[in-house]
PDB file of N, CA and C in Angstrom:
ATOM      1  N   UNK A   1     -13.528 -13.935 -18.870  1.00  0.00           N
ATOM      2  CA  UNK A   1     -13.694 -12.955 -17.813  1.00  0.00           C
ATOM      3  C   UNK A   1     -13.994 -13.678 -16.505  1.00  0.00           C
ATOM      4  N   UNK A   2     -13.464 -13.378 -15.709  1.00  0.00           N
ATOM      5  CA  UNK A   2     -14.068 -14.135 -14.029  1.00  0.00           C
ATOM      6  C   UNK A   2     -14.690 -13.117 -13.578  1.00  0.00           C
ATOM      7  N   UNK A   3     -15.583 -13.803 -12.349  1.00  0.00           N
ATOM      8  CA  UNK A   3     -15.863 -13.357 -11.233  1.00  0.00           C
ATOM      9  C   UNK A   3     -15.213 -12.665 -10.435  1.00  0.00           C
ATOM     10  N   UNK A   4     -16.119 -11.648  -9.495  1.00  0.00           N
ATOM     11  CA  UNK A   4     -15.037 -10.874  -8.233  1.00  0.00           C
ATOM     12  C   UNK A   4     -16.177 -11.515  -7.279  1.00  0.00           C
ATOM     13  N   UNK A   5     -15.825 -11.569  -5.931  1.00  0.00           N
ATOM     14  CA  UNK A   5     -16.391 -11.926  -5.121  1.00  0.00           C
ATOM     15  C   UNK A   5     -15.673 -10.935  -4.111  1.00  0.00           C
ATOM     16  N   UNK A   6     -16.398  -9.867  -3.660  1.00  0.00           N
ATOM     17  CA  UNK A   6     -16.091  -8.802  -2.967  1.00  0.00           C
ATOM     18  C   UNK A   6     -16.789  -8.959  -0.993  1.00  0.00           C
ATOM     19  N   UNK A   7     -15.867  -8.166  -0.393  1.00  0.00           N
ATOM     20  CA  UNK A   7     -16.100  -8.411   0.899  1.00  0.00           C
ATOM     21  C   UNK A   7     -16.015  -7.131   1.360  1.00  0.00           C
ATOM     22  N   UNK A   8     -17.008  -6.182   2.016  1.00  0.00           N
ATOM     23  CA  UNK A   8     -16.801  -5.194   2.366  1.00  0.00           C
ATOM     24  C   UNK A   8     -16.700  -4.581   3.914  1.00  0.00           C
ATOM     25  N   UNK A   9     -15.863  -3.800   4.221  1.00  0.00           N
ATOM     26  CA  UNK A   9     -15.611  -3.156   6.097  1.00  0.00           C
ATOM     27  C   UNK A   9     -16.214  -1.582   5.851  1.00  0.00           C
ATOM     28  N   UNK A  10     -16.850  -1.582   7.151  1.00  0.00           N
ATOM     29  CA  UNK A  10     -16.710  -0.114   7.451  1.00  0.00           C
ATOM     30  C   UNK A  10     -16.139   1.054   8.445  1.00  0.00           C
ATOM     31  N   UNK A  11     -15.602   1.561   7.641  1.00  0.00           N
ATOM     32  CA  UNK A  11     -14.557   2.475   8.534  1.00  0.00           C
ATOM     33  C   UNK A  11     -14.571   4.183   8.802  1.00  0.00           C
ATOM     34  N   UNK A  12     -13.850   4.222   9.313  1.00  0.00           N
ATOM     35  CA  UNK A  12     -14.455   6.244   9.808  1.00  0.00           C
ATOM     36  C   UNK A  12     -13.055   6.799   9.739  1.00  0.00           C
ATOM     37  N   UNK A  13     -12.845   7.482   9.079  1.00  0.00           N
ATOM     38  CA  UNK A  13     -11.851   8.498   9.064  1.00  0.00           C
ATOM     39  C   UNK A  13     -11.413   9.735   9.586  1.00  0.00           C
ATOM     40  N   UNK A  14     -10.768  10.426  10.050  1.00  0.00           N
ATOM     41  CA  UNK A  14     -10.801  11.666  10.864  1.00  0.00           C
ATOM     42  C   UNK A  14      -9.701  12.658  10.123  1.00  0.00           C
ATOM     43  N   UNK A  15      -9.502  13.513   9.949  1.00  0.00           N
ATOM     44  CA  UNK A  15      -9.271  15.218   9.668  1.00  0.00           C
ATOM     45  C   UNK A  15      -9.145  16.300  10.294  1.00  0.00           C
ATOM     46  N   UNK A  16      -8.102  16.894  10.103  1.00  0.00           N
ATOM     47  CA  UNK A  16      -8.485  18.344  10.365  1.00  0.00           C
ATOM     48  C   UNK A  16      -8.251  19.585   9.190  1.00  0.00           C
ATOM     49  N   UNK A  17      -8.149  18.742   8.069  1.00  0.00           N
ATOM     50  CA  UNK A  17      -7.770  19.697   7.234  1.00  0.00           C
ATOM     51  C   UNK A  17      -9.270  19.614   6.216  1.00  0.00           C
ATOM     52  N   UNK A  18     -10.017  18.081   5.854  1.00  0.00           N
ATOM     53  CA  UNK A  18     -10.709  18.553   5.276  1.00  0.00           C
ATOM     54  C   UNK A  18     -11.171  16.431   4.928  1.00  0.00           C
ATOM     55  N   UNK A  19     -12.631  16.460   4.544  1.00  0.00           N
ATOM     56  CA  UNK A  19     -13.318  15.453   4.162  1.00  0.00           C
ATOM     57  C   UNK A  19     -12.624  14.154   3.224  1.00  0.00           C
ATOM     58  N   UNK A  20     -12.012  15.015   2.472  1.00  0.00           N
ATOM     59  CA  UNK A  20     -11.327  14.215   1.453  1.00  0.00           C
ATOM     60  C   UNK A  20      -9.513  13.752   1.864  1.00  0.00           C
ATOM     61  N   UNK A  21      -9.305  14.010   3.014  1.00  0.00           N
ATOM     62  CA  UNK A  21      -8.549  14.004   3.813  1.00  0.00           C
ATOM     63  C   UNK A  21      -8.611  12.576   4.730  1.00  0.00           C
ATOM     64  N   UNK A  22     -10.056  12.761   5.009  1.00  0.00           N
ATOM     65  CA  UNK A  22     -10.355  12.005   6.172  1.00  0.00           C
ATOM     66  C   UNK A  22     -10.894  10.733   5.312  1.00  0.00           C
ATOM     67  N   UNK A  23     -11.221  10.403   4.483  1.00  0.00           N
ATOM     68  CA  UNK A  23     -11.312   9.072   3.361  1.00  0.00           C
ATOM     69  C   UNK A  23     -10.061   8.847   3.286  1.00  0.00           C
ATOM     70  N   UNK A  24      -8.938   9.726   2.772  1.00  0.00           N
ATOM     71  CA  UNK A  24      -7.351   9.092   2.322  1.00  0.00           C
ATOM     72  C   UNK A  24      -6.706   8.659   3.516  1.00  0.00           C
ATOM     73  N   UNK A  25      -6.664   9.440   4.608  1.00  0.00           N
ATOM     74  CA  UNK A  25      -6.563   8.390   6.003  1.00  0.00           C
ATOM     75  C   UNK A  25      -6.688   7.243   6.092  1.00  0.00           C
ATOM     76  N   UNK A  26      -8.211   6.868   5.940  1.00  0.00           N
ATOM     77  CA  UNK A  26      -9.139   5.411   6.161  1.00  0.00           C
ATOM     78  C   UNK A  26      -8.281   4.302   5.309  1.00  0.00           C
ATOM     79  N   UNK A  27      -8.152   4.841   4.087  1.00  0.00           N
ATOM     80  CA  UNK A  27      -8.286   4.240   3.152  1.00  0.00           C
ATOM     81  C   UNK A  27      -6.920   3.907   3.242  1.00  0.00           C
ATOM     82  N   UNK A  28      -5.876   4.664   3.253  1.00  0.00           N
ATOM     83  CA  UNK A  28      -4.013   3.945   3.474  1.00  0.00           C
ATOM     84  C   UNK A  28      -4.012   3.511   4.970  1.00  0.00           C
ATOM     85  N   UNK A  29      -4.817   3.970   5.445  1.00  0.00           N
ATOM     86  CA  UNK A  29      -4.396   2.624   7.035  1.00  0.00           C
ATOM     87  C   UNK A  29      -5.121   1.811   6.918  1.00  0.00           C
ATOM     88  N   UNK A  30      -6.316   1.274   6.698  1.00  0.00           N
ATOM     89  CA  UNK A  30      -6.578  -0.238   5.895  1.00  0.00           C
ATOM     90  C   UNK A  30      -5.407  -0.812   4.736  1.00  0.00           C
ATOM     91  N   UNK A  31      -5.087  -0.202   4.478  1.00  0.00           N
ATOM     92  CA  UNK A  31      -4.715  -1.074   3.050  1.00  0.00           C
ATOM     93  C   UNK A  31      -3.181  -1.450   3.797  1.00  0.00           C
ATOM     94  N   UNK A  32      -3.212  -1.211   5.319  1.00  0.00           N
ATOM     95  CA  UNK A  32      -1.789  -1.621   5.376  1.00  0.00           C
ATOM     96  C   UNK A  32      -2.153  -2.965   5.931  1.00  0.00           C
ATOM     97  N   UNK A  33      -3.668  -3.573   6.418  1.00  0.00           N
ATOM     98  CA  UNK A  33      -3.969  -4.773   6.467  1.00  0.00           C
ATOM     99  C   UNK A  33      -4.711  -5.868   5.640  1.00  0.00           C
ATOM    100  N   UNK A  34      -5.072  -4.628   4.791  1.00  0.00           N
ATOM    101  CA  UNK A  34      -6.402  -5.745   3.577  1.00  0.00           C
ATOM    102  C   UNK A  34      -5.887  -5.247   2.501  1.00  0.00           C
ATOM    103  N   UNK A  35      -5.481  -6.603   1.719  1.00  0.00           N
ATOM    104  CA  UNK A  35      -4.855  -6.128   0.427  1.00  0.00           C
ATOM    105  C   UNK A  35      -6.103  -6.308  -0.678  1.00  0.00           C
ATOM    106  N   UNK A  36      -6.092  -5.860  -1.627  1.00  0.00           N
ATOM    107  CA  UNK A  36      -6.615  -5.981  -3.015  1.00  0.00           C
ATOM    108  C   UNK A  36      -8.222  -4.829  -2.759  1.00  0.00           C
ATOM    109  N   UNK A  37      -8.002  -3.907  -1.813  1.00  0.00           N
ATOM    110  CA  UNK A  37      -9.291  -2.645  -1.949  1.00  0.00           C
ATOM    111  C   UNK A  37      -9.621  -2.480  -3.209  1.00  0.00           C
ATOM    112  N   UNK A  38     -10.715  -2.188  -3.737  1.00  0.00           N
ATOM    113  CA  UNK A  38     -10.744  -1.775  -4.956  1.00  0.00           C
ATOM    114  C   UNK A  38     -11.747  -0.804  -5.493  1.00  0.00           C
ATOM    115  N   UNK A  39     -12.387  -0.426  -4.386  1.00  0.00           N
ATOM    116  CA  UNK A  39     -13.706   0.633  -4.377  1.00  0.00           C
ATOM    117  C   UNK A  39     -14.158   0.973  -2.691  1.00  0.00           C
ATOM    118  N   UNK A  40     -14.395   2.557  -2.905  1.00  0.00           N
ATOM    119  CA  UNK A  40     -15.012   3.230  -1.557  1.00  0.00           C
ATOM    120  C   UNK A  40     -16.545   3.283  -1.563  1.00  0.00           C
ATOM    121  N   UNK A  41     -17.107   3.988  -0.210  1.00  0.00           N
ATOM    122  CA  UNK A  41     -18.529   4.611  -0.730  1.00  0.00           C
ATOM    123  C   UNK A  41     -18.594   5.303   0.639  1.00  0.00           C
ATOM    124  N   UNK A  42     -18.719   6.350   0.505  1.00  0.00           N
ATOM    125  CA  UNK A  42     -19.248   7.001   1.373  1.00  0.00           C
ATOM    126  C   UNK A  42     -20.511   7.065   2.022  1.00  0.00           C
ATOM    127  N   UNK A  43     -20.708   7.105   3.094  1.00  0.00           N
ATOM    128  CA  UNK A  43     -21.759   6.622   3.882  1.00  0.00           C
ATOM    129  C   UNK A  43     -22.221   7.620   4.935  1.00  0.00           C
ATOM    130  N   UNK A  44     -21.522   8.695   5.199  1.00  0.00           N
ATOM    131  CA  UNK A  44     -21.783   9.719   6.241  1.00  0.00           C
ATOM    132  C   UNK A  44     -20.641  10.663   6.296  1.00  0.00           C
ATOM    133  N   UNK A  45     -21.166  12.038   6.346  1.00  0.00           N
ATOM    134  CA  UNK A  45     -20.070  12.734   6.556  1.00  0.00           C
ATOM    135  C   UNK A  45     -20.590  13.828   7.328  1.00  0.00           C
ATOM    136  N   UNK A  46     -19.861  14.051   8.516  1.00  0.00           N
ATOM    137  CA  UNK A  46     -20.067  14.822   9.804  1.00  0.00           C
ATOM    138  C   UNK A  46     -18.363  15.605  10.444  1.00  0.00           C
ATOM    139  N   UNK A  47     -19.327  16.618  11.466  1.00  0.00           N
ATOM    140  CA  UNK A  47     -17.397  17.271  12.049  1.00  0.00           C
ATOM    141  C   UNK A  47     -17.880  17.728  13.388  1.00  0.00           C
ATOM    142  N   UNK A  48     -16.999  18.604  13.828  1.00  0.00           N
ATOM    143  CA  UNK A  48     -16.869  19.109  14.765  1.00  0.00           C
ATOM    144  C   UNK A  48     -16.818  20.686  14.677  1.00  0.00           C
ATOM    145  N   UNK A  49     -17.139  21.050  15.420  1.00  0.00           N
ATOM    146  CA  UNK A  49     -17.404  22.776  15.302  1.00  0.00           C
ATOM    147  C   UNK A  49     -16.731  23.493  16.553  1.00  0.00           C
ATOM    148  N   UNK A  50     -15.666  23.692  16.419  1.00  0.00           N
ATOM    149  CA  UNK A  50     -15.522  24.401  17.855  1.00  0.00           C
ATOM    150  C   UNK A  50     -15.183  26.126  17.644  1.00  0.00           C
ATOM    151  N   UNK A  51     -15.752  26.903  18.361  1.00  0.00           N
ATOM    152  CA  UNK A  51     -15.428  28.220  17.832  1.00  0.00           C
ATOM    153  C   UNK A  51     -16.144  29.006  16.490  1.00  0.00           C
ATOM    154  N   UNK A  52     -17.022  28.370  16.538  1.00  0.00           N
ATOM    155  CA  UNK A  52     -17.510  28.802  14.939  1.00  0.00           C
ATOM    156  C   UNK A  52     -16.761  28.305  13.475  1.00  0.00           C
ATOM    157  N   UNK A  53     -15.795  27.346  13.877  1.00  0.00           N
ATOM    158  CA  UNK A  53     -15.105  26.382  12.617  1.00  0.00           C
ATOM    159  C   UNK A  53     -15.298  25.588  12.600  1.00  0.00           C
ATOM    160  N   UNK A  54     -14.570  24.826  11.926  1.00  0.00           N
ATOM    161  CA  UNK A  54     -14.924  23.012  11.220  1.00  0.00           C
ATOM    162  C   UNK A  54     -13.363  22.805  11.980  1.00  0.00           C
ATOM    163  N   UNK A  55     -13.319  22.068  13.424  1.00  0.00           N
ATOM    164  CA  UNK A  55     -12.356  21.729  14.158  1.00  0.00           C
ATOM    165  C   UNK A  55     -11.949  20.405  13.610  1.00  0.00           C
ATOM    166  N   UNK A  56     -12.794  19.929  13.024  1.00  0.00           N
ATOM    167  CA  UNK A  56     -12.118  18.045  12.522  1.00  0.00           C
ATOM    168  C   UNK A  56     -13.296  17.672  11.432  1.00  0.00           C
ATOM    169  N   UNK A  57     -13.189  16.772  10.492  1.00  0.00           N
ATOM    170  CA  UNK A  57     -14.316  15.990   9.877  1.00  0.00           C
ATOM    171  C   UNK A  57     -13.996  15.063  10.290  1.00  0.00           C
ATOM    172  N   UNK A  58     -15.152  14.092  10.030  1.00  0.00           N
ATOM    173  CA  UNK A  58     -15.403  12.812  10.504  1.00  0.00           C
ATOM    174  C   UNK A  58     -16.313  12.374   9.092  1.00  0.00           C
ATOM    175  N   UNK A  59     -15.498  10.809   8.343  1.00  0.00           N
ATOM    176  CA  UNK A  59     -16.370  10.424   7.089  1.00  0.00           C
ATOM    177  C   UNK A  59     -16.361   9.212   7.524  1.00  0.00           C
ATOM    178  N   UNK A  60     -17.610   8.181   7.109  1.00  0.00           N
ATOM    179  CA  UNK A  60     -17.778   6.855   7.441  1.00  0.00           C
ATOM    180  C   UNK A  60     -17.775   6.634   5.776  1.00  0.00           C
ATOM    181  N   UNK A  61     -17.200   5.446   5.827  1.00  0.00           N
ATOM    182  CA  UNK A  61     -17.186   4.849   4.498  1.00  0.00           C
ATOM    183  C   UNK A  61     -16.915   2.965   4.684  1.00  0.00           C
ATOM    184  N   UNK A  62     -17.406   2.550   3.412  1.00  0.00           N
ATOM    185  CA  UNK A  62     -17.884   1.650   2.954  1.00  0.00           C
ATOM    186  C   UNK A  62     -16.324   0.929   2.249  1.00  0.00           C
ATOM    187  N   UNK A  63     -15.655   0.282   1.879  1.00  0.00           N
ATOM    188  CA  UNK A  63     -14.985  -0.164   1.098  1.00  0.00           C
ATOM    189  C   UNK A  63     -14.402  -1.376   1.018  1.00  0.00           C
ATOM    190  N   UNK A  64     -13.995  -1.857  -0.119  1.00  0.00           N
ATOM    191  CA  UNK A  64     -14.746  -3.070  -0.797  1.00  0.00           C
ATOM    192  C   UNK A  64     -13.088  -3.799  -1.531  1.00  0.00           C
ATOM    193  N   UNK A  65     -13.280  -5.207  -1.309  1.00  0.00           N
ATOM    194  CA  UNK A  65     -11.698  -6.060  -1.320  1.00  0.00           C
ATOM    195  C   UNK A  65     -12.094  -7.105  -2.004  1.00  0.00           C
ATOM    196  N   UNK A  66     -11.480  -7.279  -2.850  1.00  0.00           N
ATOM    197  CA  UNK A  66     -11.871  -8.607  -3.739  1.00  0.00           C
ATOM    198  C   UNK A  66     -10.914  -9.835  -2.555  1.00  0.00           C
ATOM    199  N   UNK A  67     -12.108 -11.079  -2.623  1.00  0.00           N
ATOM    200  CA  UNK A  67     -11.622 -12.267  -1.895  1.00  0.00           C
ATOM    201  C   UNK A  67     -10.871 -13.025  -2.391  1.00  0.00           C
ATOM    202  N   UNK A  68      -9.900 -13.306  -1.685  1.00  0.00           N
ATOM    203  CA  UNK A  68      -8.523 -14.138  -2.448  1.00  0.00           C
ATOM    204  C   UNK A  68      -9.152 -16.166  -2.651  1.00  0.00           C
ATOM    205  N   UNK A  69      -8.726 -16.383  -3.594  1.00  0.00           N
ATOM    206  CA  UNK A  69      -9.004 -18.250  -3.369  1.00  0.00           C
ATOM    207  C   UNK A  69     -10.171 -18.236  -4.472  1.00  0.00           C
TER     208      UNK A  69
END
């Protein structure tokens, strides 16, 4: 079995349809620069209210890339 030696960024995602939206964002536009992601974490989740609705979410997350070498 080896080792992982993990390196983690944090990133914020945006939505207007919904939270879990705004992670799958984050998460395929990183991965079009850091290869080998292999775990999230959520870290904050906030929105916008305009009108008495949820105009956008906003999620900060945590996620985690095994180091190449």
């Amino acid at each position: 079995m080896s080792e992982h030696i993990y390196k983690t960024v944090e990133l914020t995602g945006s939505s207007k349809i919904s939270s879990d939206e705004a992670i799958r964002a984050a998460i395929e536009r990183a991965s079009k620069t850091i290869r080998d992601i292999r775990w999230f974490h959520v870290t904050e989740v906030r929105g916008h209210v305009d009108g008495g609705k949820v105009a956008y979410w906003q999620v900060t997350l945590k996620i985690g890339f095994t180091l190449e070498g």
